[in-house]
PDB file of N, CA and C in Angstrom:
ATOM      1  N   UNK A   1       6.639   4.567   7.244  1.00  0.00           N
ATOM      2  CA  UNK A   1       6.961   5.882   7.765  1.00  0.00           C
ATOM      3  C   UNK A   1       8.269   5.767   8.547  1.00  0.00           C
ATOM      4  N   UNK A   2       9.127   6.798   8.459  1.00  0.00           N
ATOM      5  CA  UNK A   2      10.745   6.837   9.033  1.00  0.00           C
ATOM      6  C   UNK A   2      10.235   6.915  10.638  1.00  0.00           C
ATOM      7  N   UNK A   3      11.372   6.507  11.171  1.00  0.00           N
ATOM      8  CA  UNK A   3      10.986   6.317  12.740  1.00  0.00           C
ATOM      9  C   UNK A   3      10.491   7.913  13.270  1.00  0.00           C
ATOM     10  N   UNK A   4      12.363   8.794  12.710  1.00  0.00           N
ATOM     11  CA  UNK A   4      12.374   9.913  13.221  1.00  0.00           C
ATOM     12  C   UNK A   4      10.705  10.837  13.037  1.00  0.00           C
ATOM     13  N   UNK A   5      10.550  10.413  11.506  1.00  0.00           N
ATOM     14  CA  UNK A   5       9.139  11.423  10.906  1.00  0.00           C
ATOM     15  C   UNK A   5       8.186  10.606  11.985  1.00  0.00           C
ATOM     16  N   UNK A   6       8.023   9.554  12.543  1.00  0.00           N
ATOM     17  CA  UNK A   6       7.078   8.807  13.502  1.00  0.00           C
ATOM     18  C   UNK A   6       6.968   9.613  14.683  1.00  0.00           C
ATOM     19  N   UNK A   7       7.723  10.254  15.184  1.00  0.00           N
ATOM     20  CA  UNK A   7       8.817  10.401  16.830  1.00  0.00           C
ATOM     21  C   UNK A   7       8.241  11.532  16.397  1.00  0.00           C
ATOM     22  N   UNK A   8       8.533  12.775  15.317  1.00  0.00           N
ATOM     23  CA  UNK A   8       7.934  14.339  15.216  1.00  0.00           C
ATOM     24  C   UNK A   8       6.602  14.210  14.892  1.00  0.00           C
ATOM     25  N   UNK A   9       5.976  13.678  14.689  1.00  0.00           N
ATOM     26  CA  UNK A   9       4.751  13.550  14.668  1.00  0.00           C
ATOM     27  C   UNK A   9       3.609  12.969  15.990  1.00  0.00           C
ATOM     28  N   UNK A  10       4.394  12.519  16.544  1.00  0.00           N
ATOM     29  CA  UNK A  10       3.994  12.368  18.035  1.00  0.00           C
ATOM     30  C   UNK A  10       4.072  13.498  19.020  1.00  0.00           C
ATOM     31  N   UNK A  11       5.286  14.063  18.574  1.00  0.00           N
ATOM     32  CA  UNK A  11       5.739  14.939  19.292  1.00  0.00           C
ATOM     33  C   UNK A  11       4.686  16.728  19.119  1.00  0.00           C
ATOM     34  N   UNK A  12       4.040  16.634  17.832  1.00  0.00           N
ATOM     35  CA  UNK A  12       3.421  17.430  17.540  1.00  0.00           C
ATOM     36  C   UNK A  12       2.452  17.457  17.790  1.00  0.00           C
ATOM     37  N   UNK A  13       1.634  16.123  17.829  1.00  0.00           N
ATOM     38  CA  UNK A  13      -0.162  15.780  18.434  1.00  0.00           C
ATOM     39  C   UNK A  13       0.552  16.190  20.062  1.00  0.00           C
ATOM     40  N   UNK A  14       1.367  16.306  20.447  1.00  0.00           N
ATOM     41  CA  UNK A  14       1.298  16.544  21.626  1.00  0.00           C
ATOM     42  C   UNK A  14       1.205  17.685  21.737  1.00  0.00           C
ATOM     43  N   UNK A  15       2.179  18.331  21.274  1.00  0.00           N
ATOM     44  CA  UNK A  15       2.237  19.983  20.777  1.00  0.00           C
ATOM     45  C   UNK A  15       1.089  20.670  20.727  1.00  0.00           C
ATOM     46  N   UNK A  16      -0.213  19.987  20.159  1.00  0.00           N
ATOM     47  CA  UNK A  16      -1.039  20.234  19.916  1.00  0.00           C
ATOM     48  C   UNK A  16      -2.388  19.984  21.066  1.00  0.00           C
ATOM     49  N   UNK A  17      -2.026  18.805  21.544  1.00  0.00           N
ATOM     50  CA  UNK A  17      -3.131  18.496  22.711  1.00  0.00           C
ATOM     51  C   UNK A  17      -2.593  19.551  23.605  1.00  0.00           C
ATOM     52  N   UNK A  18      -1.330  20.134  24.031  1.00  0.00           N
ATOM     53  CA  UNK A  18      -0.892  21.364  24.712  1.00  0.00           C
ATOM     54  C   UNK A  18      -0.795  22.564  24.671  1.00  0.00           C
ATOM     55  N   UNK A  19      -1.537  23.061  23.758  1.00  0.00           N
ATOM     56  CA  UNK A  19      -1.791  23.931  22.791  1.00  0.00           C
ATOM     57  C   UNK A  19      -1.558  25.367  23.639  1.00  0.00           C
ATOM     58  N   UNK A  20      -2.106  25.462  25.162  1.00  0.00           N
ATOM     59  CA  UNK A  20      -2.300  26.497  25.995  1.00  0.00           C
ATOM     60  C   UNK A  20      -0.392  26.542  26.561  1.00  0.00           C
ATOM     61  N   UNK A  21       0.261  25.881  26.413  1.00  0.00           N
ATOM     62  CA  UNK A  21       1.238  25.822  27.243  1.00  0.00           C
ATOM     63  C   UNK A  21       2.669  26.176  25.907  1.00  0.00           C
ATOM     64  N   UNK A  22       3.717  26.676  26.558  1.00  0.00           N
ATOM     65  CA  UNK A  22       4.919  26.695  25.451  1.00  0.00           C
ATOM     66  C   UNK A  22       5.294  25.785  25.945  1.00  0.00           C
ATOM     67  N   UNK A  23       6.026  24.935  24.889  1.00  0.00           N
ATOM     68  CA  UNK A  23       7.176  24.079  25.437  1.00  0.00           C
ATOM     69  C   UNK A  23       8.234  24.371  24.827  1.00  0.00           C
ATOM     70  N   UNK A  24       9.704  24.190  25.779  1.00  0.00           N
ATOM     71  CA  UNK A  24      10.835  24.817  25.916  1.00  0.00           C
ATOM     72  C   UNK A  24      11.407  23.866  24.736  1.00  0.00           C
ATOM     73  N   UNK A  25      12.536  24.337  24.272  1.00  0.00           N
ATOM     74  CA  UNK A  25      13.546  23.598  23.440  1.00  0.00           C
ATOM     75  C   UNK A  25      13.616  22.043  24.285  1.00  0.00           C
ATOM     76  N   UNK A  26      14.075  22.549  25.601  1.00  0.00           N
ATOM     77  CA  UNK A  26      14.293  21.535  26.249  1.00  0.00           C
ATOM     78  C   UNK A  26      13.096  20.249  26.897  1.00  0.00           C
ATOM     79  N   UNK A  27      12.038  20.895  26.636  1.00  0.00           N
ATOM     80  CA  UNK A  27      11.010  20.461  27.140  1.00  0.00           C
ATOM     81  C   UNK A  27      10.538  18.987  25.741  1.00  0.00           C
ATOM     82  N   UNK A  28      11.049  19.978  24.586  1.00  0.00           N
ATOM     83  CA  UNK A  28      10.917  19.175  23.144  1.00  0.00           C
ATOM     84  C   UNK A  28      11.778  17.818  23.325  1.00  0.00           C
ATOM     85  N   UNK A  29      12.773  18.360  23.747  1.00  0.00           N
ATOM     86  CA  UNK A  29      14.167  17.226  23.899  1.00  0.00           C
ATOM     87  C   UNK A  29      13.698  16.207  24.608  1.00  0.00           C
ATOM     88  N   UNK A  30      12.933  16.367  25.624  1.00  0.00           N
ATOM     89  CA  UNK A  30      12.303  15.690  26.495  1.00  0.00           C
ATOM     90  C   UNK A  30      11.594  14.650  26.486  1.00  0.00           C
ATOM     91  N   UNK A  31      10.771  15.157  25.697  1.00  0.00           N
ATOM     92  CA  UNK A  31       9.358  14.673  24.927  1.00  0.00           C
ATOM     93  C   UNK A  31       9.759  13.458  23.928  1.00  0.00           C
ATOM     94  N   UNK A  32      11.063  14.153  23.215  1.00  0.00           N
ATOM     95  CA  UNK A  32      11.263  13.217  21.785  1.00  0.00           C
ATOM     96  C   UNK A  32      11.662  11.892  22.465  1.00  0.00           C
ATOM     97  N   UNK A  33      12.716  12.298  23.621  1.00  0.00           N
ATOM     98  CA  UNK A  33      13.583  11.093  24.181  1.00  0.00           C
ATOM     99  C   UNK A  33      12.627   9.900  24.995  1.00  0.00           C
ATOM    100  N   UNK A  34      11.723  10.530  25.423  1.00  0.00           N
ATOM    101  CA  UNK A  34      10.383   9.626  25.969  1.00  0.00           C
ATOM    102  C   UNK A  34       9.750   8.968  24.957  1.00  0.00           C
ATOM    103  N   UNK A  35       9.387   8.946  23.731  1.00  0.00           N
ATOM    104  CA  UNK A  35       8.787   8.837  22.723  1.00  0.00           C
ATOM    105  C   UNK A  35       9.711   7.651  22.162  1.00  0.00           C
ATOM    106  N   UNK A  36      10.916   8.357  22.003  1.00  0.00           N
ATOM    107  CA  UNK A  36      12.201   7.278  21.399  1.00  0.00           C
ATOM    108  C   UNK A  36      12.467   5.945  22.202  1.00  0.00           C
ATOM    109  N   UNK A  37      12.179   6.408  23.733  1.00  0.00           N
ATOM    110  CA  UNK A  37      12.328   5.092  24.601  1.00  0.00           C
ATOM    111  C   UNK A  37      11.388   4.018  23.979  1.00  0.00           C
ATOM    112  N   UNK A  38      10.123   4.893  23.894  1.00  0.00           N
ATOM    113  CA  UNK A  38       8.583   3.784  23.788  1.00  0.00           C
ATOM    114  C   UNK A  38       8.834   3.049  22.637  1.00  0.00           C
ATOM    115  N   UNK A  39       8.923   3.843  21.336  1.00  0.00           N
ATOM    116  CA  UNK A  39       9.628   2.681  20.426  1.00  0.00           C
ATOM    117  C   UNK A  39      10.200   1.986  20.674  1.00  0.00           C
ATOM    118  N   UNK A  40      11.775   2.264  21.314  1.00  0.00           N
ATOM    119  CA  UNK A  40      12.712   0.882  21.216  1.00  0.00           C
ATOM    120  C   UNK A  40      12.183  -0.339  22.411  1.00  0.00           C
ATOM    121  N   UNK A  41      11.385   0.448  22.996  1.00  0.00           N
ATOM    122  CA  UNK A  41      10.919  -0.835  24.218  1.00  0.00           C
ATOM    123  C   UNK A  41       9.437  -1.774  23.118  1.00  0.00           C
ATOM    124  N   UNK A  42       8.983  -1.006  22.435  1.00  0.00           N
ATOM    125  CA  UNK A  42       7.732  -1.740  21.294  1.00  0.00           C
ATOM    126  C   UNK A  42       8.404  -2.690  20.677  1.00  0.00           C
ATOM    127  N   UNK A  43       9.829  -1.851  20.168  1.00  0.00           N
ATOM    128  CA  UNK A  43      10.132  -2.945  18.761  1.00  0.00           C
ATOM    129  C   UNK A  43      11.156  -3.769  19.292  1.00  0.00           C
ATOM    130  N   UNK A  44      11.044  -4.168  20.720  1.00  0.00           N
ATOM    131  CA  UNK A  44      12.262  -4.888  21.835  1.00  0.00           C
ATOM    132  C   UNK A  44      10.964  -6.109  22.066  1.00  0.00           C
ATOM    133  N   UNK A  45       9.565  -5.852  22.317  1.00  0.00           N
ATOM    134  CA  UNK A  45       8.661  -6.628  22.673  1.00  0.00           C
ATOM    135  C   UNK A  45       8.162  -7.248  21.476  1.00  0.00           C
ATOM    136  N   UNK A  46       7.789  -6.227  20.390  1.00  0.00           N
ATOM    137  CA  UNK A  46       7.384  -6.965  19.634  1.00  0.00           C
ATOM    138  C   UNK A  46       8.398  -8.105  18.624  1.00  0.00           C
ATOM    139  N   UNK A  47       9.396  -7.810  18.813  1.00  0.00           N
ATOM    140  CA  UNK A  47      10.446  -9.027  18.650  1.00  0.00           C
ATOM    141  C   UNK A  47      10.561  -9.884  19.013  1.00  0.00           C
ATOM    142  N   UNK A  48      10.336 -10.293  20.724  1.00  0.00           N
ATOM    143  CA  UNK A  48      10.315 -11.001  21.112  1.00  0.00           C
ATOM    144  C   UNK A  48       9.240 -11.886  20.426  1.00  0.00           C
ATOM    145  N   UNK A  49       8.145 -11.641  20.879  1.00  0.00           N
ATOM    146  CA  UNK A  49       6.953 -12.106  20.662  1.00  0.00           C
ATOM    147  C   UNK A  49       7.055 -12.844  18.775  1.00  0.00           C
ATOM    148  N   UNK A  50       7.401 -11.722  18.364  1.00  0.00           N
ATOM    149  CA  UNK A  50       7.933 -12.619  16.918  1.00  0.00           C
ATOM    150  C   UNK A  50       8.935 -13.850  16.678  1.00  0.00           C
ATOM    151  N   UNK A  51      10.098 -13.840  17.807  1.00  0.00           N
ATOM    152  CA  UNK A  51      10.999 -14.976  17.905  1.00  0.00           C
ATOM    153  C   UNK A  51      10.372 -15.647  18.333  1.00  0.00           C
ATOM    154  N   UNK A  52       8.903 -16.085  19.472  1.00  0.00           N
ATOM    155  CA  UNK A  52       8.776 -17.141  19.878  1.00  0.00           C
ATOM    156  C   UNK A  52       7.827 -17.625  19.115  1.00  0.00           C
ATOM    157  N   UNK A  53       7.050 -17.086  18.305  1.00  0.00           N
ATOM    158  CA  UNK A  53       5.866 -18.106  17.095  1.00  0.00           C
ATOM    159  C   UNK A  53       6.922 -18.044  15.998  1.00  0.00           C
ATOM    160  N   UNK A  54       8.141 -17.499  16.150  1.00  0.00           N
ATOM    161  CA  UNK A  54       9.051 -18.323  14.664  1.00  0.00           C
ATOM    162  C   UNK A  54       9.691 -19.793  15.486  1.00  0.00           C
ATOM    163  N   UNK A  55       9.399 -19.723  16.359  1.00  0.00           N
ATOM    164  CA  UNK A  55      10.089 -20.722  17.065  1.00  0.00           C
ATOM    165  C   UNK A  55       9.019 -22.297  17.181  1.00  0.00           C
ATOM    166  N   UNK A  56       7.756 -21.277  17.463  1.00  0.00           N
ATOM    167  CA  UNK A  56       6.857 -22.572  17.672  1.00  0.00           C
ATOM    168  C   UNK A  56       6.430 -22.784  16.327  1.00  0.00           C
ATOM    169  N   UNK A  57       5.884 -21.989  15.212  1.00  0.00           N
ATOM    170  CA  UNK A  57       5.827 -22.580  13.935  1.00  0.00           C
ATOM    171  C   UNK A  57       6.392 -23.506  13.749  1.00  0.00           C
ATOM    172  N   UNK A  58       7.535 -23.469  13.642  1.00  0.00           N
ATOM    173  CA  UNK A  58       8.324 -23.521  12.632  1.00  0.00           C
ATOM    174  C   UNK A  58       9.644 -24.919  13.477  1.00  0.00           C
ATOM    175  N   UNK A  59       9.079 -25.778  14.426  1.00  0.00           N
ATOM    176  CA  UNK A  59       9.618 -26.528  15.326  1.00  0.00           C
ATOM    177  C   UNK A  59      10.565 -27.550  14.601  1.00  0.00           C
ATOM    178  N   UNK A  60       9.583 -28.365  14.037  1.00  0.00           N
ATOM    179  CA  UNK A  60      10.339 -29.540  13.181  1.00  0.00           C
ATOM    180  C   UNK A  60      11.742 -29.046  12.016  1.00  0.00           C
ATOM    181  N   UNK A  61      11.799 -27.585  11.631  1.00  0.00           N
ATOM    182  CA  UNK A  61      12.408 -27.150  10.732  1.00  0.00           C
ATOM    183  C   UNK A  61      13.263 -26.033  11.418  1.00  0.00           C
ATOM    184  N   UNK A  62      13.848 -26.707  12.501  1.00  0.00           N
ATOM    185  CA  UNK A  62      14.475 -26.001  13.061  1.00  0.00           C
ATOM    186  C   UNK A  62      15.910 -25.231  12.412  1.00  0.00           C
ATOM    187  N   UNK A  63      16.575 -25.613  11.631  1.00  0.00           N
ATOM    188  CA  UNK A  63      17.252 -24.607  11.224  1.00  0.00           C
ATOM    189  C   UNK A  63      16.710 -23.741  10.245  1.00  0.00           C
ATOM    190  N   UNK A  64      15.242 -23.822   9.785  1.00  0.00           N
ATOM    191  CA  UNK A  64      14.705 -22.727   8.803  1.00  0.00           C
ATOM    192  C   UNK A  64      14.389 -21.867  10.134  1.00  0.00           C
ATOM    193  N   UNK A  65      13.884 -22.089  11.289  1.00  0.00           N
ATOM    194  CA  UNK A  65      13.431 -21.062  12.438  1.00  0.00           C
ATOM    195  C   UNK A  65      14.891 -20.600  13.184  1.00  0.00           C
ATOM    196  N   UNK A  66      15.939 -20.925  12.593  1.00  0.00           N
ATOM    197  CA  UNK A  66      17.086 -20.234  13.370  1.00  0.00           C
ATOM    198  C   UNK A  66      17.660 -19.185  12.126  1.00  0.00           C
ATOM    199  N   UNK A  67      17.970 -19.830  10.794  1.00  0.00           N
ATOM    200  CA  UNK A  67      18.157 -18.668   9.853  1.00  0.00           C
ATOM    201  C   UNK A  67      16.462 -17.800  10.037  1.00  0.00           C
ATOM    202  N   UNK A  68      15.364 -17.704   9.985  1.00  0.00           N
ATOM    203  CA  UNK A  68      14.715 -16.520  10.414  1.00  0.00           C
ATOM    204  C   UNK A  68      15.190 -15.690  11.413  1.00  0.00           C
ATOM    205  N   UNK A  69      15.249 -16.259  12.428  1.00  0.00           N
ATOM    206  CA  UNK A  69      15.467 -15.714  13.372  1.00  0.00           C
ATOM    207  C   UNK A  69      17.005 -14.731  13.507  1.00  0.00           C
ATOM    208  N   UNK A  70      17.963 -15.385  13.252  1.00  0.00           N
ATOM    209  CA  UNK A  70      19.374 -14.874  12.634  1.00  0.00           C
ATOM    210  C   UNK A  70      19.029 -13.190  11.707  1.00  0.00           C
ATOM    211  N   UNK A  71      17.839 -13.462  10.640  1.00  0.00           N
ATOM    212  CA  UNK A  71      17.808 -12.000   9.512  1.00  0.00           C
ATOM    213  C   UNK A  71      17.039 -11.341  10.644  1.00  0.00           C
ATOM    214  N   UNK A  72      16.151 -12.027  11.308  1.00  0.00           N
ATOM    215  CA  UNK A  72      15.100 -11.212  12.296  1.00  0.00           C
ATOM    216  C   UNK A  72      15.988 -10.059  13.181  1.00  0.00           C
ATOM    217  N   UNK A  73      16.572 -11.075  14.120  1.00  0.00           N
ATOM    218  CA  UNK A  73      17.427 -10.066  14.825  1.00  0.00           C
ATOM    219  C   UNK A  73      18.451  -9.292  14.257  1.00  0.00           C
ATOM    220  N   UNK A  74      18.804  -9.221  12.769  1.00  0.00           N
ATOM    221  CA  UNK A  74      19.525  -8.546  12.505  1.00  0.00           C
ATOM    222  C   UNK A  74      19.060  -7.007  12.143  1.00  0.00           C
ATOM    223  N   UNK A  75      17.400  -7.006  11.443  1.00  0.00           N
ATOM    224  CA  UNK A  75      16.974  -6.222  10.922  1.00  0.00           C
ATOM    225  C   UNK A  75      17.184  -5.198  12.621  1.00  0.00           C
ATOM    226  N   UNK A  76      16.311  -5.753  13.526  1.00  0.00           N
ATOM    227  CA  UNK A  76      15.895  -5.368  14.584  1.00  0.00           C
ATOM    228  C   UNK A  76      17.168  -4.447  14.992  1.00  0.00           C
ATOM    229  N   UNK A  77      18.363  -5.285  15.207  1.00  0.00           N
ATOM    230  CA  UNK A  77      19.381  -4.609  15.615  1.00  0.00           C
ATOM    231  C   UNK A  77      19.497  -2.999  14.901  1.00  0.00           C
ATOM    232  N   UNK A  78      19.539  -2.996  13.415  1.00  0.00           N
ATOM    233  CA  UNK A  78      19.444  -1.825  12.618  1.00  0.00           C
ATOM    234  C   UNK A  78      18.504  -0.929  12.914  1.00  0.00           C
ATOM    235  N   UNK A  79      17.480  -1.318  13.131  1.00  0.00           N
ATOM    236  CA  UNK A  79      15.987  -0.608  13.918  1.00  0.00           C
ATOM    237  C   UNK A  79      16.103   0.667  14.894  1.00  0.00           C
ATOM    238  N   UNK A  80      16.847  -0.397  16.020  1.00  0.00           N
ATOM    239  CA  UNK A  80      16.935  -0.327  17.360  1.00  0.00           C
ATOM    240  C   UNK A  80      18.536   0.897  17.016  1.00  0.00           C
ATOM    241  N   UNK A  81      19.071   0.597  16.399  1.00  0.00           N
ATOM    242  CA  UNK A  81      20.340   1.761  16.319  1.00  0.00           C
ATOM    243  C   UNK A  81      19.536   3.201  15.592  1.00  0.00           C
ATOM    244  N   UNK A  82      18.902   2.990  14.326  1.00  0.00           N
ATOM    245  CA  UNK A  82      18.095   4.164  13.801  1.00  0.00           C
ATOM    246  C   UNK A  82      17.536   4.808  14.967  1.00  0.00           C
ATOM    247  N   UNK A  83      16.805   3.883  15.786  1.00  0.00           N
ATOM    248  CA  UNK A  83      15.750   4.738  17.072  1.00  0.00           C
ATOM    249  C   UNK A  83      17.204   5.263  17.963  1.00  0.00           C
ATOM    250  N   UNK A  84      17.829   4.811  18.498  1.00  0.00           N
ATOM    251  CA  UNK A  84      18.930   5.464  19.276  1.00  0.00           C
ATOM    252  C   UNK A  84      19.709   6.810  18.651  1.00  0.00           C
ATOM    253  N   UNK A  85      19.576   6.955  17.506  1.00  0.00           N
ATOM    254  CA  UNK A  85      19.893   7.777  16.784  1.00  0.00           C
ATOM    255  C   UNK A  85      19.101   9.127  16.991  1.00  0.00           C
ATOM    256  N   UNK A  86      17.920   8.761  16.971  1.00  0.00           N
ATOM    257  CA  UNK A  86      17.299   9.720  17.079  1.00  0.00           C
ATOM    258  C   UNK A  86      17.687  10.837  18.439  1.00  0.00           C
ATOM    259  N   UNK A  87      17.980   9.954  19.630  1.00  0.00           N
ATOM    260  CA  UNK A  87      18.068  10.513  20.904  1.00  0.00           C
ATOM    261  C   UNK A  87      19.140  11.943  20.542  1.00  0.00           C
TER     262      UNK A  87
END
């Protein structure tokens, strides 16, 4: 699932758990940019956490755990710009 379609769909169960209340254009803006943070702080942690069992796997074969790690953080980087995008 696309981040953004991830981010409006959050944004709508909310929409929805709020059902009694309007929310403003700005209130939306709000919402999305809170939402957008939580991703990039998820896929900031869960990276981590992925660099360090590519690290401990993968010890003796240390330059196979540095080229992982090299495509790893690259994907991430692309990730992390899509989610900023969204803002």
């Amino acid at each position: 699932m696309a981040l953004e379609e991830t981010a409006q769909k959050a944004l709508q169960r909310i929409e929805d758990a709020l059902g009694d209340y309007d929310l403003s254009d700005d209130d939306r803006k709000h919402i999305l940019k809170i939402i957008n943070k939580s991703l990039i702080r998820t896929v900031e942690h869960t990276s981590e956490a992925a660099r360090e069992a590519t690290v401990q796997c993968c010890g003796p074969e240390a330059d196979l755990a540095h080229k992982i790690q090299e495509e790893y953080e690259r994907k991430i980087r692309v990730l992390i710009s899509n989610l900023q995008a969204l803002r």
